[in-house]
C-alpha atoms as a PDB file:
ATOM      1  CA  UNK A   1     -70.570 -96.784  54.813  1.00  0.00           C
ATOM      2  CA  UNK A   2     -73.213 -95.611  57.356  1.00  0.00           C
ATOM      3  CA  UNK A   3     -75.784 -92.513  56.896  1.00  0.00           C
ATOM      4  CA  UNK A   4     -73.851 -91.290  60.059  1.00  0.00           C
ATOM      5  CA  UNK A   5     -70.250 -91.469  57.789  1.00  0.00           C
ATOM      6  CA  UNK A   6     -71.858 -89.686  55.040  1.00  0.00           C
ATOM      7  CA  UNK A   7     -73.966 -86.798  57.321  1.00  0.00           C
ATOM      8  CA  UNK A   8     -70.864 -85.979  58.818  1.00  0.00           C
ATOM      9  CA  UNK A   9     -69.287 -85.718  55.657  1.00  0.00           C
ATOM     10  CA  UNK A  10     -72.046 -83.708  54.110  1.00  0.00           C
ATOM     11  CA  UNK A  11     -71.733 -81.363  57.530  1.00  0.00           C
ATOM     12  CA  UNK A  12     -67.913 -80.870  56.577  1.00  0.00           C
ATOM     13  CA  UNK A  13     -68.345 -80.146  52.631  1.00  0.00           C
ATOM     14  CA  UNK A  14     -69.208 -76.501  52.972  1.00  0.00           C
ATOM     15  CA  UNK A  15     -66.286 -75.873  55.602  1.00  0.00           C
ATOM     16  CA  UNK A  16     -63.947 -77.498  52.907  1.00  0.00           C
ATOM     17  CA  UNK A  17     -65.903 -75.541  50.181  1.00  0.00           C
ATOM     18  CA  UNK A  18     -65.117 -72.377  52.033  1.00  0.00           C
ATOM     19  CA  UNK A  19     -61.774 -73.130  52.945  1.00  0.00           C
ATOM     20  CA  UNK A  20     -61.373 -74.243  49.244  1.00  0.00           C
ATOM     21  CA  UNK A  21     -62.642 -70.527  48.032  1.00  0.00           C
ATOM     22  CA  UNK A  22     -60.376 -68.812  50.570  1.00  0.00           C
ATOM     23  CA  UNK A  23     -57.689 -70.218  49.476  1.00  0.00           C
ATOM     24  CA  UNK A  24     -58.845 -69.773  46.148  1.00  0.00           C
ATOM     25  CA  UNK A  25     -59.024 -65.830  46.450  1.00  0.00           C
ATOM     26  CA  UNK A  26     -55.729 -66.028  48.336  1.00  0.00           C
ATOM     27  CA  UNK A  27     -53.979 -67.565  45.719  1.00  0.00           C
ATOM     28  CA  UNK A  28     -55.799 -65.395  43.221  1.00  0.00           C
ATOM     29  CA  UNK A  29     -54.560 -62.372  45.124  1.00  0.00           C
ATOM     30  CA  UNK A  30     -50.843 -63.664  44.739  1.00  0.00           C
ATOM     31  CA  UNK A  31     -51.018 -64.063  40.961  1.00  0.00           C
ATOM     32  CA  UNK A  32     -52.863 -60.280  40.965  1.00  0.00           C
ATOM     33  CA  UNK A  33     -49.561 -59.387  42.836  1.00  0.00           C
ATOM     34  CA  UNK A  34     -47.625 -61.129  40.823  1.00  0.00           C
ATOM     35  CA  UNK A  35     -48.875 -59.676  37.471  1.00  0.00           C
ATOM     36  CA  UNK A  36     -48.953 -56.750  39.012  1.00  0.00           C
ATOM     37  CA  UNK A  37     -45.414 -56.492  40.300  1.00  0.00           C
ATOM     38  CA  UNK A  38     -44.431 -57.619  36.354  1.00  0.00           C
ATOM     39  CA  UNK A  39     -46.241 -55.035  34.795  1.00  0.00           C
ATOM     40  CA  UNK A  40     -44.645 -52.730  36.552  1.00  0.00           C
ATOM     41  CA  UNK A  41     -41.212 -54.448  36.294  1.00  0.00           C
ATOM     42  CA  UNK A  42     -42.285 -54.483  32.540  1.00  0.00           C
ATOM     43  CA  UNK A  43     -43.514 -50.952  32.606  1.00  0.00           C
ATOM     44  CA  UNK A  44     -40.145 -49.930  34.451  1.00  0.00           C
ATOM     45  CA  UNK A  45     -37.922 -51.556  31.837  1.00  0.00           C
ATOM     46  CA  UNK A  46     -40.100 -50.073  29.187  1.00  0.00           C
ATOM     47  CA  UNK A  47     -39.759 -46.676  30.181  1.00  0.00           C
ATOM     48  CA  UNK A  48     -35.992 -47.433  30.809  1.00  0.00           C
ATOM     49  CA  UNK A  49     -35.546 -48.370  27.127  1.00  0.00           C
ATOM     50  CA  UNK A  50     -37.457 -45.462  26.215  1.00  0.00           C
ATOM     51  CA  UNK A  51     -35.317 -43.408  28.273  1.00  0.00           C
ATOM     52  CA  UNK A  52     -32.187 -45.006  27.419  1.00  0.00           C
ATOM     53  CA  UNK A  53     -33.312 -44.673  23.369  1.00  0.00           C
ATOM     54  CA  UNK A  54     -34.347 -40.956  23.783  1.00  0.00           C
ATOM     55  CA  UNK A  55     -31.189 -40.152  25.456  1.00  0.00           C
ATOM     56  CA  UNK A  56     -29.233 -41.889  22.464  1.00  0.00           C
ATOM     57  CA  UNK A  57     -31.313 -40.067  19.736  1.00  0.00           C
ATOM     58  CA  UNK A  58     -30.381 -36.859  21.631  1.00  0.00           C
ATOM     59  CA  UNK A  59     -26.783 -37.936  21.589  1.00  0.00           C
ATOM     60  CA  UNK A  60     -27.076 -38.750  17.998  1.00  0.00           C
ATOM     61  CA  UNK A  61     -28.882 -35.505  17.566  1.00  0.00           C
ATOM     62  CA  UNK A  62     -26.070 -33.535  19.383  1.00  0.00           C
ATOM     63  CA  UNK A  63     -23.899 -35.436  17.397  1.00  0.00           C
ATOM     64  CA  UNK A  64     -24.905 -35.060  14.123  1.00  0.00           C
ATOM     65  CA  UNK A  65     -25.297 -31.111  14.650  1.00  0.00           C
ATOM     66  CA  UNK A  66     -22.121 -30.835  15.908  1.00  0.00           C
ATOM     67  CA  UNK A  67     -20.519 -32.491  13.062  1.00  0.00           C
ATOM     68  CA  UNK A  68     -22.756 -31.108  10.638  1.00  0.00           C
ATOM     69  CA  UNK A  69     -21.173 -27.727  11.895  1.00  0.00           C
ATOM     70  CA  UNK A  70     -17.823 -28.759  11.938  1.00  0.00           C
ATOM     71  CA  UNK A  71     -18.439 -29.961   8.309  1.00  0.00           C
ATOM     72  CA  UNK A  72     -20.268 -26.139   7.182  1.00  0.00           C
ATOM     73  CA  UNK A  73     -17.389 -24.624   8.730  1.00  0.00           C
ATOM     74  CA  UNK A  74     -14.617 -27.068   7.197  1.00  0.00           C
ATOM     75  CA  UNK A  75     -16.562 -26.085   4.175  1.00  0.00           C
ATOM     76  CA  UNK A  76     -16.288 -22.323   4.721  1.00  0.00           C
ATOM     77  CA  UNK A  77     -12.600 -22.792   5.654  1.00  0.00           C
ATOM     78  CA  UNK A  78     -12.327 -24.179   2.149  1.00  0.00           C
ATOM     79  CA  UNK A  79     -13.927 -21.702   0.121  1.00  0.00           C
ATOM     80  CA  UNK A  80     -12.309 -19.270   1.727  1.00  0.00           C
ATOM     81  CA  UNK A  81      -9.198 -20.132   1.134  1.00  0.00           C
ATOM     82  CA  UNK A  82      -9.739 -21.007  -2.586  1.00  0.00           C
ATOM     83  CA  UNK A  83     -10.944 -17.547  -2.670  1.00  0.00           C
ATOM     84  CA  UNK A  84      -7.484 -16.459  -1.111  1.00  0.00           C
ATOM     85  CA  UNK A  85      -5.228 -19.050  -3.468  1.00  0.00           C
ATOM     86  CA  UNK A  86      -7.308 -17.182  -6.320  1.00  0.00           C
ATOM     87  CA  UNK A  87      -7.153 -13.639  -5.218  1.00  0.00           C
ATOM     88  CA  UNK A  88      -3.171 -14.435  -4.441  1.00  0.00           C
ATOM     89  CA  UNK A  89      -2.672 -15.884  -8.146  1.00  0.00           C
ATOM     90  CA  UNK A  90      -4.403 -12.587  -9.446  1.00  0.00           C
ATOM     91  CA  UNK A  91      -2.061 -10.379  -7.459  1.00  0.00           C
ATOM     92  CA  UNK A  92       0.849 -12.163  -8.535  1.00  0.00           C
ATOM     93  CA  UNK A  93      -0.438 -12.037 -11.946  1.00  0.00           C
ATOM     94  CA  UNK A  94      -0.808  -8.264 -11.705  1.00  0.00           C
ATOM     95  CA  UNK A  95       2.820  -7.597  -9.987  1.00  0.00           C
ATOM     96  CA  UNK A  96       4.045  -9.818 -13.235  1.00  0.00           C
ATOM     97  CA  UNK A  97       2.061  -7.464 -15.678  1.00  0.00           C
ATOM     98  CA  UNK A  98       2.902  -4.418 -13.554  1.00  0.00           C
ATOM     99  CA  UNK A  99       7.080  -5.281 -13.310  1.00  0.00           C
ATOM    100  CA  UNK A 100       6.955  -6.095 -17.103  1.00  0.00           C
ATOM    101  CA  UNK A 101       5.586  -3.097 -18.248  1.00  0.00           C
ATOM    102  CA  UNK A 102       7.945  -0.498 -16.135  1.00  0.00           C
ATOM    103  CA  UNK A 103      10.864  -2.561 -17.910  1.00  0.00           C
ATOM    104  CA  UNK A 104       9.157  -1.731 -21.374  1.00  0.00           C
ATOM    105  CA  UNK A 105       8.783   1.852 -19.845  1.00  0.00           C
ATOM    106  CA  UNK A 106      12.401   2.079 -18.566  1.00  0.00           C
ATOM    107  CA  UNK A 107      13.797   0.571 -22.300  1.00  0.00           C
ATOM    108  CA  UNK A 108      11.883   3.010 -23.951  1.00  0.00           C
ATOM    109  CA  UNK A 109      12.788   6.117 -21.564  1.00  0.00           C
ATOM    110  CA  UNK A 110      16.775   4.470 -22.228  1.00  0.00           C
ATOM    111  CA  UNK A 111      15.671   4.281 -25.727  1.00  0.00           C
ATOM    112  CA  UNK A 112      14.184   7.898 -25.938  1.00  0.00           C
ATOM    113  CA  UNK A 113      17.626   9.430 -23.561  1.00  0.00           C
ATOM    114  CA  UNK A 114      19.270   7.727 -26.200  1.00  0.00           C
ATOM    115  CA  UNK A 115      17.835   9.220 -29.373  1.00  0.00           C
ATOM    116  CA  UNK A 116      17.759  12.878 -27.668  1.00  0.00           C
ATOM    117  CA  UNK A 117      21.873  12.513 -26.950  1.00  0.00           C
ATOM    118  CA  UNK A 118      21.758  11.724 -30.866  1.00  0.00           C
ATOM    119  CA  UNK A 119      19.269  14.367 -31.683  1.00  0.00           C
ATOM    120  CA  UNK A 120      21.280  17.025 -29.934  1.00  0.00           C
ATOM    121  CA  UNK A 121      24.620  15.955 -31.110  1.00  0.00           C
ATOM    122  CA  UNK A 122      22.877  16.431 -34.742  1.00  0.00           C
ATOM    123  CA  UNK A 123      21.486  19.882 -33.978  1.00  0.00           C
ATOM    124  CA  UNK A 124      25.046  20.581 -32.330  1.00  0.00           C
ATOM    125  CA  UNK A 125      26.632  19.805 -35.869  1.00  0.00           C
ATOM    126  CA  UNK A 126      23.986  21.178 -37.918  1.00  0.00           C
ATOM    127  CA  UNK A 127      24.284  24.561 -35.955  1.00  0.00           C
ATOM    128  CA  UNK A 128      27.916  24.682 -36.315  1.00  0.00           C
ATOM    129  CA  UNK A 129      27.448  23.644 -40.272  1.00  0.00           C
ATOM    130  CA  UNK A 130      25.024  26.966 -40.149  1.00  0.00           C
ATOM    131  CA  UNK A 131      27.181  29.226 -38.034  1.00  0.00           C
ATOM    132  CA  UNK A 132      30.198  28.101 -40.504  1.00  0.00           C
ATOM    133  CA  UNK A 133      27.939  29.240 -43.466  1.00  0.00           C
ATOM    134  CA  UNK A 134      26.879  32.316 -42.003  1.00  0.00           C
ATOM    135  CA  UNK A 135      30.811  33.215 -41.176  1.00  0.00           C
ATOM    136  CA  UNK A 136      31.524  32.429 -44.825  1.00  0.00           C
ATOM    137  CA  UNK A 137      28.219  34.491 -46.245  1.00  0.00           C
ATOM    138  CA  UNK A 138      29.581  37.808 -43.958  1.00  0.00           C
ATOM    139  CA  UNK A 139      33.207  36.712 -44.688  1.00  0.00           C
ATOM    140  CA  UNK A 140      31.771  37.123 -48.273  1.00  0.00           C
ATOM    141  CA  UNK A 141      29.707  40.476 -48.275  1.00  0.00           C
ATOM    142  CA  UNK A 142      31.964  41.956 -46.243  1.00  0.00           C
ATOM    143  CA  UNK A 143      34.945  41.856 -48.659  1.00  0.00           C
ATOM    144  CA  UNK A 144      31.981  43.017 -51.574  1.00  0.00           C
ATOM    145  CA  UNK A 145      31.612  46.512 -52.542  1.00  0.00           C
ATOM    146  CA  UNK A 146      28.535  48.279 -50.512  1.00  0.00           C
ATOM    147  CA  UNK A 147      26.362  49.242 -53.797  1.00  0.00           C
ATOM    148  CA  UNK A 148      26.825  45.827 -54.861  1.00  0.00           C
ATOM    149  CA  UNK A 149      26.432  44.088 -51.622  1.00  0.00           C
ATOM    150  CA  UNK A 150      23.655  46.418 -51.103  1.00  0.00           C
ATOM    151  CA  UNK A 151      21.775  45.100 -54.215  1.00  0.00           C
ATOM    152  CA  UNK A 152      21.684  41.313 -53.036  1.00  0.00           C
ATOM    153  CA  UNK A 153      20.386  42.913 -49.210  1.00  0.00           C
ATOM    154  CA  UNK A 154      17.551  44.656 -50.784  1.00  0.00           C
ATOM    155  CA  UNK A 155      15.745  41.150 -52.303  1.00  0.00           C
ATOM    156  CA  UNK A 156      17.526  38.613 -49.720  1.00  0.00           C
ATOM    157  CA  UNK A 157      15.847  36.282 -47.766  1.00  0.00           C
ATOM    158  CA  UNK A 158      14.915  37.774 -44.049  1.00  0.00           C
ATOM    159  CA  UNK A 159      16.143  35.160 -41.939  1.00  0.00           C
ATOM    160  CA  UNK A 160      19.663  35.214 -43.721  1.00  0.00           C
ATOM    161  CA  UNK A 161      19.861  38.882 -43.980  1.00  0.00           C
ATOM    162  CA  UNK A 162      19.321  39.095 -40.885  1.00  0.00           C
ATOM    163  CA  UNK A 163      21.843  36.503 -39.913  1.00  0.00           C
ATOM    164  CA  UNK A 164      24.320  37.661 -41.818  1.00  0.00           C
ATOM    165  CA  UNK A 165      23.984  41.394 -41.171  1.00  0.00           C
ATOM    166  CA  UNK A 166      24.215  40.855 -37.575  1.00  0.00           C
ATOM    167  CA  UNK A 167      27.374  39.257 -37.710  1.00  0.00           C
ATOM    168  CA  UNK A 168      29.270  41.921 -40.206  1.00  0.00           C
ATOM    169  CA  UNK A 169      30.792  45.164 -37.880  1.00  0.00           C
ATOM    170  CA  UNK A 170      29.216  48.308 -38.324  1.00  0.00           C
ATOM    171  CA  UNK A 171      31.518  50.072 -40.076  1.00  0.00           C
ATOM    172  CA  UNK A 172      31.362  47.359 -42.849  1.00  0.00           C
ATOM    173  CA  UNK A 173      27.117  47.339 -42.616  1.00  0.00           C
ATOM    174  CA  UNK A 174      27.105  50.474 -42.586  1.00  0.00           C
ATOM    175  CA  UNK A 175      27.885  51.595 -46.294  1.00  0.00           C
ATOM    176  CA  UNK A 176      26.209  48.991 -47.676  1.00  0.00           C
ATOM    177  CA  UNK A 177      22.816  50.034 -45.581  1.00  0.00           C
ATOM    178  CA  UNK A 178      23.272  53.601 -46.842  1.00  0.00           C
ATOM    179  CA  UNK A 179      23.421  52.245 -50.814  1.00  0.00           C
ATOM    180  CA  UNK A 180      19.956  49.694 -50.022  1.00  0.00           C
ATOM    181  CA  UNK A 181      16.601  50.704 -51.251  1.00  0.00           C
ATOM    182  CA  UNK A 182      14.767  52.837 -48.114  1.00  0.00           C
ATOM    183  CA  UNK A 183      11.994  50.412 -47.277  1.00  0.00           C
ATOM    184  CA  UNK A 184      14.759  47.325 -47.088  1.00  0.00           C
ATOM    185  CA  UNK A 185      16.818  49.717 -44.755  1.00  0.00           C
ATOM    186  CA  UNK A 186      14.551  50.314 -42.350  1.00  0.00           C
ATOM    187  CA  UNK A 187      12.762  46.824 -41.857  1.00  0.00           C
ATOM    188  CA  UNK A 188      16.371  45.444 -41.696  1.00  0.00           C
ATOM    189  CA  UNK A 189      16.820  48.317 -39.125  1.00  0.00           C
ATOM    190  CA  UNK A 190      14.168  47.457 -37.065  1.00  0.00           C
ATOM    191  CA  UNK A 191      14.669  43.589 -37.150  1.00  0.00           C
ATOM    192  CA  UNK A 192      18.428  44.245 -36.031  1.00  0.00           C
ATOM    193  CA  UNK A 193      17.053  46.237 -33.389  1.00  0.00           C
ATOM    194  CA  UNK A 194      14.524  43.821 -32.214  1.00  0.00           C
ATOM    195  CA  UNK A 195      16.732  40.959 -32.461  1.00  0.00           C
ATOM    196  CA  UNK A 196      17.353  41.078 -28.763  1.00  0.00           C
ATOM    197  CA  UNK A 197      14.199  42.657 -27.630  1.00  0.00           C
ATOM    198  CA  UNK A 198      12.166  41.603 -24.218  1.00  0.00           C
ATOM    199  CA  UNK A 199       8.811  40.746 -25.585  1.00  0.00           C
ATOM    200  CA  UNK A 200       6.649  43.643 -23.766  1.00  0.00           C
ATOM    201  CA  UNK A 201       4.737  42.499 -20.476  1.00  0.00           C
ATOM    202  CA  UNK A 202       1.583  41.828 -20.888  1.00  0.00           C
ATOM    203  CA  UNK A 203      -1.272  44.712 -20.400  1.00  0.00           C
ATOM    204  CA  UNK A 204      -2.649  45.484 -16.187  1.00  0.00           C
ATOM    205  CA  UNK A 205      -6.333  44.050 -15.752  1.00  0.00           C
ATOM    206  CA  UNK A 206      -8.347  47.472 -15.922  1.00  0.00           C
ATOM    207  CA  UNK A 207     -10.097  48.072 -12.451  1.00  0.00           C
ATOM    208  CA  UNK A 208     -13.824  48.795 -11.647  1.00  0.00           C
ATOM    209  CA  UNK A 209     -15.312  51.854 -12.091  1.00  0.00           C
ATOM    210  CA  UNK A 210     -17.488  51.900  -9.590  1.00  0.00           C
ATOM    211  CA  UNK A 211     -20.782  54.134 -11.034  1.00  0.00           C
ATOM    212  CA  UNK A 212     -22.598  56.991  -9.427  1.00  0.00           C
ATOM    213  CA  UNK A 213     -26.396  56.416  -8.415  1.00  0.00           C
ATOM    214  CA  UNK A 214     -28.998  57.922 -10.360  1.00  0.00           C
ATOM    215  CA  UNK A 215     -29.169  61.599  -8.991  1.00  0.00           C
ATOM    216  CA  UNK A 216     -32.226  63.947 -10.081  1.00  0.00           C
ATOM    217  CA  UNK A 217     -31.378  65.964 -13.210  1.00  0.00           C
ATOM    218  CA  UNK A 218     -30.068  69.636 -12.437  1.00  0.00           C
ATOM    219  CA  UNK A 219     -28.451  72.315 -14.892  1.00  0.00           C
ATOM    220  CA  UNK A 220     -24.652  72.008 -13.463  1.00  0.00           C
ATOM    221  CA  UNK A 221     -23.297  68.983 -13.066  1.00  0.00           C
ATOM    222  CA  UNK A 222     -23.018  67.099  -9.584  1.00  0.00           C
ATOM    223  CA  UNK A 223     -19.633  68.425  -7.922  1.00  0.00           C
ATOM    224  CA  UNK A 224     -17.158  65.037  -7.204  1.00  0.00           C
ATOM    225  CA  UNK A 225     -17.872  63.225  -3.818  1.00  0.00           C
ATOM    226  CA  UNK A 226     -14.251  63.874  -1.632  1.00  0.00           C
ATOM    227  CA  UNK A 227     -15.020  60.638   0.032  1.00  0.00           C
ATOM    228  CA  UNK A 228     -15.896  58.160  -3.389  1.00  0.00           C
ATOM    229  CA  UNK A 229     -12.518  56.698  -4.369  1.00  0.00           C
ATOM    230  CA  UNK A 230     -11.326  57.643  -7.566  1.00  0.00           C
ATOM    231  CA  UNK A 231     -10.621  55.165  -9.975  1.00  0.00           C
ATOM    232  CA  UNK A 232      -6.780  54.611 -10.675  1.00  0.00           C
ATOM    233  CA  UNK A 233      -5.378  55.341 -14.035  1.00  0.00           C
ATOM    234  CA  UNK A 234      -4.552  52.795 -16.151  1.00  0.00           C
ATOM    235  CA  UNK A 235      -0.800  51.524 -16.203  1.00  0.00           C
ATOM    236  CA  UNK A 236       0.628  52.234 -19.625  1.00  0.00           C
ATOM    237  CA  UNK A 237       2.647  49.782 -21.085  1.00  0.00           C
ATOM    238  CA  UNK A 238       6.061  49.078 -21.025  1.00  0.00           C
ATOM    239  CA  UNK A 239       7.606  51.154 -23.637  1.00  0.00           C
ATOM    240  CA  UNK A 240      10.903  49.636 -24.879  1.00  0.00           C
ATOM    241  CA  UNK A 241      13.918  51.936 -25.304  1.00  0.00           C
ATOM    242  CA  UNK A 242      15.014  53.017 -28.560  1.00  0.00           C
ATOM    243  CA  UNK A 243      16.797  50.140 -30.554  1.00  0.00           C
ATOM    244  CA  UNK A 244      20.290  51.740 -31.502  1.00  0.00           C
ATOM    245  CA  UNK A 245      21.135  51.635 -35.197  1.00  0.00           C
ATOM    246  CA  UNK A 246      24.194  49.784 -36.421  1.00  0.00           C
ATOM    247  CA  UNK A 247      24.735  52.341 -39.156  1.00  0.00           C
ATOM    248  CA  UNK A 248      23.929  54.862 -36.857  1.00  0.00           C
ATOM    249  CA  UNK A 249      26.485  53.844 -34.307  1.00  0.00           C
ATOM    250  CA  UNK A 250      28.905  53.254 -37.035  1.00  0.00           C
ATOM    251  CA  UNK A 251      31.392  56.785 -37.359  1.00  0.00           C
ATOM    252  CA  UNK A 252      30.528  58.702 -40.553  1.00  0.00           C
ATOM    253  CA  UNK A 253      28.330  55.936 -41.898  1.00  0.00           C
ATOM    254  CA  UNK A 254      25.574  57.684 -43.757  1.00  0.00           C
ATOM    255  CA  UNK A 255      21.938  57.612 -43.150  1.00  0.00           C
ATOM    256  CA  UNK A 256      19.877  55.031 -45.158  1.00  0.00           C
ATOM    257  CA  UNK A 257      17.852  56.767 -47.441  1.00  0.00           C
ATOM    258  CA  UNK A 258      16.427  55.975 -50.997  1.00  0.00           C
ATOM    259  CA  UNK A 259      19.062  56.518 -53.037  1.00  0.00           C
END
């Protein structure tokens, strides 16, 4: 090879070398392009994910509330009606307690209707027993002679002289009242009278006086105020009329006295 061969090659060596570097930087520029455009693919699918995984934790979030609530409400919806199964229980338990004892109330009530039809057929029979007694006892003293008849009334028992000298007729009481002691007499007397006696009513409240203001002292005394109200009197009591006396009543029975 010629120095003209290797001049002219040495001439074209920085054209190549330049044509070399441009398409050096050229394809440099393509790769940054390249990487560039798969970063941001890769950047893109990154953020997708991202996105994609945020909106799935969200769902799960959403999720799990929601069935966290529906499981505190299930829960609620079961206590509550425990709470009802127990409170229904107790009610039935008191309506049990509450029927049982009105039948133990109603057998006793039957029980106590029964005993006071058997109580009052009793005092039925022992008041005709009495009444039978008492017949006999004046069926007895009446057919007695007065003075002697008269003798047993002056120490007998109250209650049956009474009894029994209600029941004799007055022209039979009579003779033996005028043979009894005096103080016998009478207190039989009165107790015959009293025997169906209204008990007396009881006493009127006593009204207000109403009192006169302090007036200055003078020699005559202050003349009444027309217009003050007087007081009203005070209602006696009810006076009861005069018992009648049996022997008294009697024709020609004499009075009782101490003989």
């Amino acid at each position: 090879m010629n120095a003209k061969s290797i001049l002219k090659h040495v001439r074209l060596l920085p054209a190549i070398m330049a044509l070399g570097g441009t398409l050096f930087v050229v394809k440099a520029a393509g790769l940054v392009r390249d990487a560039q455009a798969q970063a941001g693919s890769a950047t893109q699918s990154t953020t997708a994910v991202q996105t994609a995984s945020v909106d799935k934790s969200a769902s799960d979030a959403d999720d799990t509330e929601s069935s966290s609530s529906e499981v505190d409400v299930l829960t609620s919806l079961s206590k509550r009606r425990a709470e009802l199964d127990v409170r229904d229980h107790e009610l039935n338990t008191q309506q049990e307690l509450i029927a049982a004892a009105e039948k133990r109330v109603d057998d006793k009530i039957a029980t106590l209707k029964t005993l006071q039809s058997q109580i009052q057929g009793l005092l039925v029979q022992r008041d005709a027993v009495q009444q039978k007694q008492v017949d006999s006892l004046v069926k007895t003293y009446s057919s007695m002679k007065p003075r002697d008849a008269s003798r047993i009334f002056n120490s007998l028992d109250e209650t049956v002289l009474i009894a029994v000298a209600s029941q004799m007729k007055p022209d039979v009481l009579a003779p033996i009242l005028g043979q009894m002691q005096s103080e016998p007499a009478q207190k039989l007397t009165v107790k015959l009278a009293d025997r169906f006696k209204l008990p007396d009513p009881p006493p009127a409240p006593a009204q207000p006086v109403q009192t006169a203001s302090a007036q200055p002292t003078s020699t005559q005394p202050p003349a009444p105020d027309a217009a003050a109200p007087s007081a009203a009197p005070a209602t006696p009591p009810a006076v009861a009329p005069p018992a009648t006396n049996p022997a008294a009543a009697a024709p020609g029975a004499p009075a009782a006295s101490g003989k």
